[in-house]
PDB file of N, CA and C in Angstrom:
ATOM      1  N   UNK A   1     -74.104  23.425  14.969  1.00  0.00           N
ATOM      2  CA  UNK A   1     -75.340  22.669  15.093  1.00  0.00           C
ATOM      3  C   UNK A   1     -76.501  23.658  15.093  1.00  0.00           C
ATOM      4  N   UNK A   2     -77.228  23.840  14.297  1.00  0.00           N
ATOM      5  CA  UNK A   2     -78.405  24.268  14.038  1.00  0.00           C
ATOM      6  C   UNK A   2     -79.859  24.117  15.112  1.00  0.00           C
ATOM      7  N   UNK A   3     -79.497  22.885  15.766  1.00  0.00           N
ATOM      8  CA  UNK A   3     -80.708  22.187  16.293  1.00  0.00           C
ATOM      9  C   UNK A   3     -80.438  21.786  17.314  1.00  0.00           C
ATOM     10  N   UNK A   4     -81.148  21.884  18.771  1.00  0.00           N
ATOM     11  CA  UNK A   4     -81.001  21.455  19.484  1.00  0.00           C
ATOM     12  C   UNK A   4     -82.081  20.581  19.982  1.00  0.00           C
ATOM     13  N   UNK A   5     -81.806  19.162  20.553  1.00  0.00           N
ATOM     14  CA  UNK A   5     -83.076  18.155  20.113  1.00  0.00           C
ATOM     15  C   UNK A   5     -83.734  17.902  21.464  1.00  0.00           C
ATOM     16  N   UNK A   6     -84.842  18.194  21.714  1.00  0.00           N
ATOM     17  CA  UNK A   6     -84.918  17.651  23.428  1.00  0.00           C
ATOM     18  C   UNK A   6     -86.243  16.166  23.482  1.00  0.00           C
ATOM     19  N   UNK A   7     -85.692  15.472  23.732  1.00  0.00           N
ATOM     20  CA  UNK A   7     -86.528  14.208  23.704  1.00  0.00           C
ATOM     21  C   UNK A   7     -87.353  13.949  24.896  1.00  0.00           C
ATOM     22  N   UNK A   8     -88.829  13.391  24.481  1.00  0.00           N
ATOM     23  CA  UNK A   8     -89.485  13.495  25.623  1.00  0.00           C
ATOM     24  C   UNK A   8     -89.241  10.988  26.386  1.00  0.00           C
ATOM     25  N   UNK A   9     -89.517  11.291  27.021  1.00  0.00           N
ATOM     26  CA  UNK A   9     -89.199  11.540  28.762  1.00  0.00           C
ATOM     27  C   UNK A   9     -88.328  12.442  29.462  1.00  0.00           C
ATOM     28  N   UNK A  10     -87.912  13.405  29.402  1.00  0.00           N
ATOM     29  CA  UNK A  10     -87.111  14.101  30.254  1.00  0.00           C
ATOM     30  C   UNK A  10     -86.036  13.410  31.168  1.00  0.00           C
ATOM     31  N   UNK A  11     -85.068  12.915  30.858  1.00  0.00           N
ATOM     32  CA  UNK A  11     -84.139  12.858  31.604  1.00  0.00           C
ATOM     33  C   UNK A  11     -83.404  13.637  32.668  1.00  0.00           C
ATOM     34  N   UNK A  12     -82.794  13.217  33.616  1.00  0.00           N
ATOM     35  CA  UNK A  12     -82.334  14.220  34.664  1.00  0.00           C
ATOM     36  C   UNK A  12     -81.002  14.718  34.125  1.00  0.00           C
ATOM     37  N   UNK A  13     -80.097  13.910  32.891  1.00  0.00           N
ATOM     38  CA  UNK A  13     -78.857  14.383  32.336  1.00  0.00           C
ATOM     39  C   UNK A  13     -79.242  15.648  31.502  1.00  0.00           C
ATOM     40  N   UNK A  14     -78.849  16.650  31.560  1.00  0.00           N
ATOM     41  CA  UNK A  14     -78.620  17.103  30.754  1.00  0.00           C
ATOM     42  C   UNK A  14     -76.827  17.267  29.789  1.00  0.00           C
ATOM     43  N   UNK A  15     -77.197  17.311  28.622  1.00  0.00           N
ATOM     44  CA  UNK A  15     -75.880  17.321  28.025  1.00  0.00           C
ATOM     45  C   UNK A  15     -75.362  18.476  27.615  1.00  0.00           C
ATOM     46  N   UNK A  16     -73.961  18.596  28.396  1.00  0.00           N
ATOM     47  CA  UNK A  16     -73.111  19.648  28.109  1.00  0.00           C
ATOM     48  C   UNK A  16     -73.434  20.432  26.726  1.00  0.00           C
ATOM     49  N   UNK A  17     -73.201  19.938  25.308  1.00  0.00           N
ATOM     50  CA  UNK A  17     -73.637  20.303  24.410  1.00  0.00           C
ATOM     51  C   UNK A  17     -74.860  20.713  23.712  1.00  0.00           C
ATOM     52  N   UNK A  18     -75.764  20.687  24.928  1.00  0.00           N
ATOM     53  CA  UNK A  18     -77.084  21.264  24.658  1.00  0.00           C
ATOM     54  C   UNK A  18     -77.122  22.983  24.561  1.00  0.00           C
ATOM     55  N   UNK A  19     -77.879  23.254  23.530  1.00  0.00           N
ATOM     56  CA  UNK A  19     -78.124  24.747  23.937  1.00  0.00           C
ATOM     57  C   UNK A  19     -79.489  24.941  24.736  1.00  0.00           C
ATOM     58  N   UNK A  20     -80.081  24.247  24.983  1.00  0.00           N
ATOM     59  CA  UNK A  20     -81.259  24.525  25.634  1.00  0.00           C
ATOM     60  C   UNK A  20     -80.544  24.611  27.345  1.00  0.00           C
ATOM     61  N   UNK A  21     -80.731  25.679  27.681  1.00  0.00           N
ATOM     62  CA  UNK A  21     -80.411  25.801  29.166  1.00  0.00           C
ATOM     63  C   UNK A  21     -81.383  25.302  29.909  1.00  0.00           C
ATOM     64  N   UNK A  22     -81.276  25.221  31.056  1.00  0.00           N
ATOM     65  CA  UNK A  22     -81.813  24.262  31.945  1.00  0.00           C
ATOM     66  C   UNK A  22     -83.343  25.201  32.397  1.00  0.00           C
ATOM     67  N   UNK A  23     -83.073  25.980  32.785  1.00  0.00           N
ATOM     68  CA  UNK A  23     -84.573  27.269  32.772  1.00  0.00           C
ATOM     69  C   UNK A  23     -85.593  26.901  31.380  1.00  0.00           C
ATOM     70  N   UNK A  24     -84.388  26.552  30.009  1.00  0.00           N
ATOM     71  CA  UNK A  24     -85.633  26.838  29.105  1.00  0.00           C
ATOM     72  C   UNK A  24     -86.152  25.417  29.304  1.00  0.00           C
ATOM     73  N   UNK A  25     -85.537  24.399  29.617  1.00  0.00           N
ATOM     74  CA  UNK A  25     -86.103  22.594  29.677  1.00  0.00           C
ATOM     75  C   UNK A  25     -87.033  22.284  30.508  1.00  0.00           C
ATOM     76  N   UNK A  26     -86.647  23.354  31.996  1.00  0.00           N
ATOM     77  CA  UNK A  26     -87.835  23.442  32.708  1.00  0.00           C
ATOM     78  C   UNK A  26     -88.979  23.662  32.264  1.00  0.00           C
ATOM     79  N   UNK A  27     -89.080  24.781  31.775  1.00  0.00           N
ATOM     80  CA  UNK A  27     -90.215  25.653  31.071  1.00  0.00           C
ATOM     81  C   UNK A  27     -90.919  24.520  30.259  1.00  0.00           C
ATOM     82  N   UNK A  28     -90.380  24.040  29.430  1.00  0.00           N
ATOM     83  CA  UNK A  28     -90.954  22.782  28.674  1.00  0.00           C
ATOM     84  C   UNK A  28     -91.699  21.711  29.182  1.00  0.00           C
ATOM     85  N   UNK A  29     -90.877  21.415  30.092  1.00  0.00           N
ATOM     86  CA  UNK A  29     -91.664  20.677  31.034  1.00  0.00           C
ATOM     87  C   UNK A  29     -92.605  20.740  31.669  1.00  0.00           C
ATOM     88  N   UNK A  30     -92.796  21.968  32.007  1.00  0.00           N
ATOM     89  CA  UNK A  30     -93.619  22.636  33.168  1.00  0.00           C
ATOM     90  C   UNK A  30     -94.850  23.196  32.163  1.00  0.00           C
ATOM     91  N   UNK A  31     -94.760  23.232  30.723  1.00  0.00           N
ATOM     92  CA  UNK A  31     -96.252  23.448  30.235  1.00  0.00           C
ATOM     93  C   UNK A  31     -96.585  21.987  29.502  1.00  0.00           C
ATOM     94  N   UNK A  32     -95.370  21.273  29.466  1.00  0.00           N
ATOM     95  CA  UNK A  32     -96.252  19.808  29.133  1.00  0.00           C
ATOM     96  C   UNK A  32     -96.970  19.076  30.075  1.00  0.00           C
ATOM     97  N   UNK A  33     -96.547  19.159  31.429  1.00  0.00           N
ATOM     98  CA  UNK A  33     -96.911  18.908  32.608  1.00  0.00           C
ATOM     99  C   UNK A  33     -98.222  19.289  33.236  1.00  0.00           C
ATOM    100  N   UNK A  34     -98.364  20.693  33.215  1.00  0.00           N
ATOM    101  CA  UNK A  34     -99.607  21.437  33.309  1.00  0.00           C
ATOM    102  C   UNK A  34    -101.234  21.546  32.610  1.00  0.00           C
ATOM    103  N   UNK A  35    -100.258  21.203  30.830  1.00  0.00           N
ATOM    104  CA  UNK A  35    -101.469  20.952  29.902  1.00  0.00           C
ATOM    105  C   UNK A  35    -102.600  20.046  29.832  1.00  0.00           C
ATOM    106  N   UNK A  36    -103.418  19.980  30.042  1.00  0.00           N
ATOM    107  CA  UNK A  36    -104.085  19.021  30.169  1.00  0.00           C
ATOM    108  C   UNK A  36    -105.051  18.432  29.054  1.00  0.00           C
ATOM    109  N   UNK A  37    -105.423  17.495  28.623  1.00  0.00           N
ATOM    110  CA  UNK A  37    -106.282  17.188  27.783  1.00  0.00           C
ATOM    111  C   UNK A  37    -107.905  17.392  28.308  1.00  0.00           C
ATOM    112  N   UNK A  38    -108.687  17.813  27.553  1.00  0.00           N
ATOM    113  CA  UNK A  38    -109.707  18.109  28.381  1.00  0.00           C
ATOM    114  C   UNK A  38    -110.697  17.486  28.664  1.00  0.00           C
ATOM    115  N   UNK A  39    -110.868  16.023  27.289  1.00  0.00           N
ATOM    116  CA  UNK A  39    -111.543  14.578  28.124  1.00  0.00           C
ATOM    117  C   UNK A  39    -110.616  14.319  28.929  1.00  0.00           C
ATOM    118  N   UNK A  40    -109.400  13.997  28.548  1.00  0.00           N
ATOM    119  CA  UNK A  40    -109.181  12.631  29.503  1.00  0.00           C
ATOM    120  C   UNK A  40    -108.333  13.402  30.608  1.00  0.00           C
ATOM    121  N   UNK A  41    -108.093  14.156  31.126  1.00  0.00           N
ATOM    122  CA  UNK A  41    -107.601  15.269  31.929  1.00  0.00           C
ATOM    123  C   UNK A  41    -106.460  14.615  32.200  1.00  0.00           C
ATOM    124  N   UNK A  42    -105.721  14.001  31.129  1.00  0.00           N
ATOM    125  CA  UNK A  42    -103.930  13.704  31.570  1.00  0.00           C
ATOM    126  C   UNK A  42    -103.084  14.754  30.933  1.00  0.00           C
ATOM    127  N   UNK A  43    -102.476  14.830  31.449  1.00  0.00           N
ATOM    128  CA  UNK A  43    -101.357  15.939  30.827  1.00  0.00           C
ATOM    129  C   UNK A  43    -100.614  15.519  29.568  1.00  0.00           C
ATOM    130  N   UNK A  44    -100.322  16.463  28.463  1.00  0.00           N
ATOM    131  CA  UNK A  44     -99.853  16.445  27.917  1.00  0.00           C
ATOM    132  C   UNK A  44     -98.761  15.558  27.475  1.00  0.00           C
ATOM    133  N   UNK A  45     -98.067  15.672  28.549  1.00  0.00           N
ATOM    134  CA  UNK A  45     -96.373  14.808  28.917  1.00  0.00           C
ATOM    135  C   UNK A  45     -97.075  13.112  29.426  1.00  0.00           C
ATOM    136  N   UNK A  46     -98.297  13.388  29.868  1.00  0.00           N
ATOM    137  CA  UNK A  46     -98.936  11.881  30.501  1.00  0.00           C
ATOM    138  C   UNK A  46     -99.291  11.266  28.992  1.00  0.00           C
ATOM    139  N   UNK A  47     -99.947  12.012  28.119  1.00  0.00           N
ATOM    140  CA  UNK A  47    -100.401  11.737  26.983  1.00  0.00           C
ATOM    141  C   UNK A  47     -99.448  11.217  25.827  1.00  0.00           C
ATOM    142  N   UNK A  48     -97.962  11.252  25.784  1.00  0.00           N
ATOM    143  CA  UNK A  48     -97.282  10.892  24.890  1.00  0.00           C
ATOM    144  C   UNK A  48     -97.437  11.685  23.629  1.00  0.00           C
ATOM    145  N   UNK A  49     -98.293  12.463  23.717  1.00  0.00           N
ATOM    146  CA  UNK A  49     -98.306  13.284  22.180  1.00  0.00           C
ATOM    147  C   UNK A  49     -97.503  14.317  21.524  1.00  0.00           C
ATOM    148  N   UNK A  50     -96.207  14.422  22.242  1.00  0.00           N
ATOM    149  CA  UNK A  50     -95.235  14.766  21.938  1.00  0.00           C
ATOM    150  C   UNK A  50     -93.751  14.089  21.538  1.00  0.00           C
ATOM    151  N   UNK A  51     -93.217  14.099  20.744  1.00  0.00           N
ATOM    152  CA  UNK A  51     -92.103  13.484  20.414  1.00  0.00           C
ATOM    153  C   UNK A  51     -90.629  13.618  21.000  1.00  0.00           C
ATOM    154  N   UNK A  52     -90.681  14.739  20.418  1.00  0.00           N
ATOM    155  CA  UNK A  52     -89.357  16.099  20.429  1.00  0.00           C
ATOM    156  C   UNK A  52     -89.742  16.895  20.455  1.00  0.00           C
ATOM    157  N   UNK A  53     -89.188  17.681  20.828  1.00  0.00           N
ATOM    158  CA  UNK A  53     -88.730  19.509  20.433  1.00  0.00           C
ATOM    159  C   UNK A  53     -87.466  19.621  20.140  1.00  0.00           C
ATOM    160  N   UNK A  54     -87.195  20.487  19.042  1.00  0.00           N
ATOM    161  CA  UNK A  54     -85.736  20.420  18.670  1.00  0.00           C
ATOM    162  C   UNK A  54     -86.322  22.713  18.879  1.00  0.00           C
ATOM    163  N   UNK A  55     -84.980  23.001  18.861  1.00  0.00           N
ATOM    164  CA  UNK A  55     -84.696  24.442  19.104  1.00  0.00           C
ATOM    165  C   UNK A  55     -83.854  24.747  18.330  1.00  0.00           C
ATOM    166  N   UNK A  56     -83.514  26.119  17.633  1.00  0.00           N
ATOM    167  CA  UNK A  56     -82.854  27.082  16.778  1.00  0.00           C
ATOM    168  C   UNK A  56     -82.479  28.289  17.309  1.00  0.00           C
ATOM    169  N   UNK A  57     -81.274  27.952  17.625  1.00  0.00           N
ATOM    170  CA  UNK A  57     -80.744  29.241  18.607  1.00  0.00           C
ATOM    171  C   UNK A  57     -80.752  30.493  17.387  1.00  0.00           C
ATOM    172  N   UNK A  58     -80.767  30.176  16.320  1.00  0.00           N
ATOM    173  CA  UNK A  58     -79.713  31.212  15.487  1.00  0.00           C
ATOM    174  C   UNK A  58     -81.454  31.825  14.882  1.00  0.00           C
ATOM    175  N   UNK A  59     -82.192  30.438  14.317  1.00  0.00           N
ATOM    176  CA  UNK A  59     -83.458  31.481  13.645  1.00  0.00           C
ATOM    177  C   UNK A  59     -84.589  31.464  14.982  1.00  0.00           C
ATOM    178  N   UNK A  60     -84.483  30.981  16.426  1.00  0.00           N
ATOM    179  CA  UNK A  60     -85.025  31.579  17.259  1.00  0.00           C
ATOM    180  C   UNK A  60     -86.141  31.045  16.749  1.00  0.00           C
ATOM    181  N   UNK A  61     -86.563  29.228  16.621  1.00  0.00           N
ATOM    182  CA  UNK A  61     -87.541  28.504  16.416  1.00  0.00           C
ATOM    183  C   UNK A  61     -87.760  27.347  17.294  1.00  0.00           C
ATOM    184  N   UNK A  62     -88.808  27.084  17.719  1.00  0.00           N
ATOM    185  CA  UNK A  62     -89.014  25.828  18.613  1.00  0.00           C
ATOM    186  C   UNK A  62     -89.787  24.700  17.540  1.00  0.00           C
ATOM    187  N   UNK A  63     -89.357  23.514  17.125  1.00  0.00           N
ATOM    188  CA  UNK A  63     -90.229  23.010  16.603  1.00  0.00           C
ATOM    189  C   UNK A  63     -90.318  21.837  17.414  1.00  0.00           C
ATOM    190  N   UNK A  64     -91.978  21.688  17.144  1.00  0.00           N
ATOM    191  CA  UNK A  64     -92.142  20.373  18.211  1.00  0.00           C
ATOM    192  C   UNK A  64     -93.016  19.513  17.039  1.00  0.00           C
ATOM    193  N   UNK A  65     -92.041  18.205  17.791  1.00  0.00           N
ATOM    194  CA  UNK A  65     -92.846  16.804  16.842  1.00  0.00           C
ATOM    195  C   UNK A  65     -93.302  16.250  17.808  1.00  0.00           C
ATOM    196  N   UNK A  66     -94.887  15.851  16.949  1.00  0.00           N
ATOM    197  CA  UNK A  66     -95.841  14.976  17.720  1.00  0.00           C
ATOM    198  C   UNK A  66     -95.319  13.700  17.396  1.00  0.00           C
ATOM    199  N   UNK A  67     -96.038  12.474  18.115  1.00  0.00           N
ATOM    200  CA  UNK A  67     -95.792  11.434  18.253  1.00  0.00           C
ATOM    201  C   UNK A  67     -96.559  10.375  17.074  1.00  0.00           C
ATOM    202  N   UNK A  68     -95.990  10.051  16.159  1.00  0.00           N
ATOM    203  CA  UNK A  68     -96.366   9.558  14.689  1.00  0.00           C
ATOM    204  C   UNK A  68     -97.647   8.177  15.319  1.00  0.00           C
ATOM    205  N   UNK A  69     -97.179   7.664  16.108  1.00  0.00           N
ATOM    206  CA  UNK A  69     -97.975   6.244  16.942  1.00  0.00           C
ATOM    207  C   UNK A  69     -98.816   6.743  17.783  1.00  0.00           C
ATOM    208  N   UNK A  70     -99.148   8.024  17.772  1.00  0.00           N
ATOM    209  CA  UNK A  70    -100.198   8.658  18.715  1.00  0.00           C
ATOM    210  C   UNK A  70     -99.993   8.389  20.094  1.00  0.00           C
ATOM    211  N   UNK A  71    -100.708   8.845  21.076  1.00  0.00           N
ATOM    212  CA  UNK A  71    -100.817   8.997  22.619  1.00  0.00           C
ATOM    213  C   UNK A  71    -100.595   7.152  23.119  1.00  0.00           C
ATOM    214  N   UNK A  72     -99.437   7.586  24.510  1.00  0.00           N
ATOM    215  CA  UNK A  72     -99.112   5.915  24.695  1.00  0.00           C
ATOM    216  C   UNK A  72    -100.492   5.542  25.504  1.00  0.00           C
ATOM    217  N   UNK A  73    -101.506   6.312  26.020  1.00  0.00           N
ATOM    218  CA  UNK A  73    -102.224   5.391  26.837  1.00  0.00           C
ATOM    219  C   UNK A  73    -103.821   5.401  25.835  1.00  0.00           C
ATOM    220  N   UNK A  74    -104.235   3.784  26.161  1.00  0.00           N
ATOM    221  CA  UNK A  74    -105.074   3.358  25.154  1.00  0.00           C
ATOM    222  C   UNK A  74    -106.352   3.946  24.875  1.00  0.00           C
ATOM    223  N   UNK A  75    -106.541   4.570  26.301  1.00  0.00           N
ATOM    224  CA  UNK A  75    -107.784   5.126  26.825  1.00  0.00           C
ATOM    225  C   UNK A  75    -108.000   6.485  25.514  1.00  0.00           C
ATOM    226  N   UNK A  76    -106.633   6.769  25.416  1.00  0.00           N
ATOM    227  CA  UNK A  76    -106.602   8.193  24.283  1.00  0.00           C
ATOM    228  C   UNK A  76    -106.811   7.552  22.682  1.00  0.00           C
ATOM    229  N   UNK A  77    -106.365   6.934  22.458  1.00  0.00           N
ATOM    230  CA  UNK A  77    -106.130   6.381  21.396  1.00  0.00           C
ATOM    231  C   UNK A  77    -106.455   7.062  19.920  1.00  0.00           C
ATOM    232  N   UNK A  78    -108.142   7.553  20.264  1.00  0.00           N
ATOM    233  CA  UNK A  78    -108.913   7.116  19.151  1.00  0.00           C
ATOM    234  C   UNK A  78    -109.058   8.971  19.446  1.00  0.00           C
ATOM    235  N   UNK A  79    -107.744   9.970  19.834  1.00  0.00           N
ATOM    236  CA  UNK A  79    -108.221  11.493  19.876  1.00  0.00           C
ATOM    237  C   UNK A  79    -108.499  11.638  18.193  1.00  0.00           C
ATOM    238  N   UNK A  80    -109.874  12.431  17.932  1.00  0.00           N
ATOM    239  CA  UNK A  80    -110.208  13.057  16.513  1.00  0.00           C
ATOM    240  C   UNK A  80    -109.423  13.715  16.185  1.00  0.00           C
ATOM    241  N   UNK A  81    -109.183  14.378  14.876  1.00  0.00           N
ATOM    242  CA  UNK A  81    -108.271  15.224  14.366  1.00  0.00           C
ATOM    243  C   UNK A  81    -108.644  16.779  14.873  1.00  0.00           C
ATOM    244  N   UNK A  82    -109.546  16.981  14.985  1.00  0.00           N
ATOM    245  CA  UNK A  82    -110.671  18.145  15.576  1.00  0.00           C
ATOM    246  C   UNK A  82    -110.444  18.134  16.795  1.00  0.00           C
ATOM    247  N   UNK A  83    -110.033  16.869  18.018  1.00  0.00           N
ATOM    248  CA  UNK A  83    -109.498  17.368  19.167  1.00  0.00           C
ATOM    249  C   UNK A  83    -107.966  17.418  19.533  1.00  0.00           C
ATOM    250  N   UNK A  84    -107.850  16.955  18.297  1.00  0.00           N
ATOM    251  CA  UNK A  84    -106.169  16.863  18.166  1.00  0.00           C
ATOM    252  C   UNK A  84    -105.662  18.389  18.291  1.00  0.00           C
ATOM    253  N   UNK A  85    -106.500  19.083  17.014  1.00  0.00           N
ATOM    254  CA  UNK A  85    -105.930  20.384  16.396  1.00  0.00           C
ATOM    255  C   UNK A  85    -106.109  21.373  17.799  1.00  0.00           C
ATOM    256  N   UNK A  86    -107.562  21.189  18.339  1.00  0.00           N
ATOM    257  CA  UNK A  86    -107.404  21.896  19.940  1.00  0.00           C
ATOM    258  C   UNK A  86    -106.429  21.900  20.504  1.00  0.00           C
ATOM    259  N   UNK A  87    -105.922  20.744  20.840  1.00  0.00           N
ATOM    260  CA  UNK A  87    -105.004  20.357  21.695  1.00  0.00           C
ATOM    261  C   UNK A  87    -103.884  21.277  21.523  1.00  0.00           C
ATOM    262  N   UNK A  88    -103.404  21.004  19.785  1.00  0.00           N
ATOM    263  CA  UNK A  88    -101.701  21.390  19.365  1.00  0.00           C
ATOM    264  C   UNK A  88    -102.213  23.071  19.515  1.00  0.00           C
ATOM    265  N   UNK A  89    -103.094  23.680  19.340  1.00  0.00           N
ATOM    266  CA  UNK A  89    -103.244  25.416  19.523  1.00  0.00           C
ATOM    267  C   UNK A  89    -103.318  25.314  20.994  1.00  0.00           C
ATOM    268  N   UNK A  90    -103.741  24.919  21.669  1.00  0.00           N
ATOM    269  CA  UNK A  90    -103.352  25.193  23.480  1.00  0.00           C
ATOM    270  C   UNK A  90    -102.080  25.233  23.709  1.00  0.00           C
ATOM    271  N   UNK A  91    -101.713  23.903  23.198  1.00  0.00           N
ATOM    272  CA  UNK A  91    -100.064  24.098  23.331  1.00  0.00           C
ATOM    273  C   UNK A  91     -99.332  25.121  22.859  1.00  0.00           C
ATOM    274  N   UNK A  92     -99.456  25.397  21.502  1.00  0.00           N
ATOM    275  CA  UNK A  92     -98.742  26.652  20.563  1.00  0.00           C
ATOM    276  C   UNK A  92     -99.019  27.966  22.043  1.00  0.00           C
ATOM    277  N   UNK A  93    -100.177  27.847  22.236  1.00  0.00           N
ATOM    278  CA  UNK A  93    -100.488  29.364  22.540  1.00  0.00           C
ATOM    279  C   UNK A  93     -99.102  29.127  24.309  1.00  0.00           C
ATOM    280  N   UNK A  94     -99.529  28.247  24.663  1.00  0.00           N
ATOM    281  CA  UNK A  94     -98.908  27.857  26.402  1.00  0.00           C
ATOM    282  C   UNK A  94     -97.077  28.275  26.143  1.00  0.00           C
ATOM    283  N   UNK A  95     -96.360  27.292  24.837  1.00  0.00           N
ATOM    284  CA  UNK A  95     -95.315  27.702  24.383  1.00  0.00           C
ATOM    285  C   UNK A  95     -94.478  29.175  23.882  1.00  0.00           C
ATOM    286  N   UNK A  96     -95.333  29.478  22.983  1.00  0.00           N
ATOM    287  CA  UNK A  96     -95.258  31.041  23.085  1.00  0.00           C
ATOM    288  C   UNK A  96     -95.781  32.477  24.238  1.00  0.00           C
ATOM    289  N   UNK A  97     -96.500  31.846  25.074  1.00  0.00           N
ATOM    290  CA  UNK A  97     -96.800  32.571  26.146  1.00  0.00           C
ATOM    291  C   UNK A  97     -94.907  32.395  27.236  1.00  0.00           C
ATOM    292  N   UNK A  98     -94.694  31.365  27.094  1.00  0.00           N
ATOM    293  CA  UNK A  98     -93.904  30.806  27.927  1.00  0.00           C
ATOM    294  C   UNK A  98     -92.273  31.823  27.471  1.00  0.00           C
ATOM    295  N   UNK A  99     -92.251  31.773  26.175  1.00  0.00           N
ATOM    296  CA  UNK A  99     -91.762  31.543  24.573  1.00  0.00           C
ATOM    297  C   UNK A  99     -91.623  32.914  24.063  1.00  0.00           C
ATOM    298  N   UNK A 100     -91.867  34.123  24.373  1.00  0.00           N
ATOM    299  CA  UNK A 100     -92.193  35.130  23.263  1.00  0.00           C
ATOM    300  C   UNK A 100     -91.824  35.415  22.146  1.00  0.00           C
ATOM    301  N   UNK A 101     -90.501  35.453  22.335  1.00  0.00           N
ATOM    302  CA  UNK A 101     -88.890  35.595  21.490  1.00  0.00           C
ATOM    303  C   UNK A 101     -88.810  34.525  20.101  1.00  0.00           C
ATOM    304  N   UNK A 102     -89.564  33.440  20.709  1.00  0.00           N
ATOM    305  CA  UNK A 102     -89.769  31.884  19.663  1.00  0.00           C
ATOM    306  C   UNK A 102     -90.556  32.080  19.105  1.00  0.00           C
ATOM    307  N   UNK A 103     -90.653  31.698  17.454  1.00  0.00           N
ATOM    308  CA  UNK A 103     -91.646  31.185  16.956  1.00  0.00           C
ATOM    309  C   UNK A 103     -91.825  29.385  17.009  1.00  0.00           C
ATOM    310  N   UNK A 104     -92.812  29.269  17.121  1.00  0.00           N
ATOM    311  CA  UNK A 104     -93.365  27.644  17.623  1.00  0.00           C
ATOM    312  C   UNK A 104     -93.932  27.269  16.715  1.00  0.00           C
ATOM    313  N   UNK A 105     -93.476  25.670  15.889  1.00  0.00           N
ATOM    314  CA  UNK A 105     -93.940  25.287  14.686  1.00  0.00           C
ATOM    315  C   UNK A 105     -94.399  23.736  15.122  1.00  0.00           C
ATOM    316  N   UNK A 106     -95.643  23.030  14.898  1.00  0.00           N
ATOM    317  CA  UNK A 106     -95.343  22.005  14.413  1.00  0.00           C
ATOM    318  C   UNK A 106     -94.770  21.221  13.702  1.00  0.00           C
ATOM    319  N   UNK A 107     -94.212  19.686  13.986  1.00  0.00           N
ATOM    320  CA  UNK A 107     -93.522  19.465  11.968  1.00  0.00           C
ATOM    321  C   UNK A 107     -94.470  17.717  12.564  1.00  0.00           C
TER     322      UNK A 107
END
């Protein structure tokens, strides 16, 4: 398996067959959690604007998918593409700070 898929709500299971160890899921969590949007000051993980992250043990890639239906709360709705792109470089930078070893892609 090439890919390891981590779906957002975070579940408390983790699955045996995951390669993402539990340190790195934290970590994930803990900068989606932290991130904040800077109108609407919900976090990242509050914001729904994440999909997945899938991981590449072998080419040592994090790719994270945004959420095609945009942010679940309504109040966000209408983020510009211009505060969008802010947003996904805070994140890039928070991930690879977190991340060194990874390269971090949108898809």
């Amino acid at each position: 398996m090439l890919f390891d898929c981590y779906f957002m709500p975070m579940t408390e299971e983790i699955s045996t067959k995951n390669t993402m160890d539990k340190s790195m899921i934290l970590k994930i969590d803990s900068v989606l959690n932290r991130l904040q949007d800077a109108e609407s000051k919900l976090s990242i993980a509050e914001l729904g604007l994440i999909q997945r992250l899938r991981y590449s043990k072998t080419q040592r890639l994090l790719l994270v998918y945004t959420n095609p239906l945009g942010p679940t709360h309504g109040c966000c709705s209408l983020i510009g593409a211009a505060h969008f792109s802010a947003t996904v470089d805070r994140l890039t930078a928070e991930l690879e700070r977190e991340f060194p070893d990874l390269k971090v892609e949108f898809v």
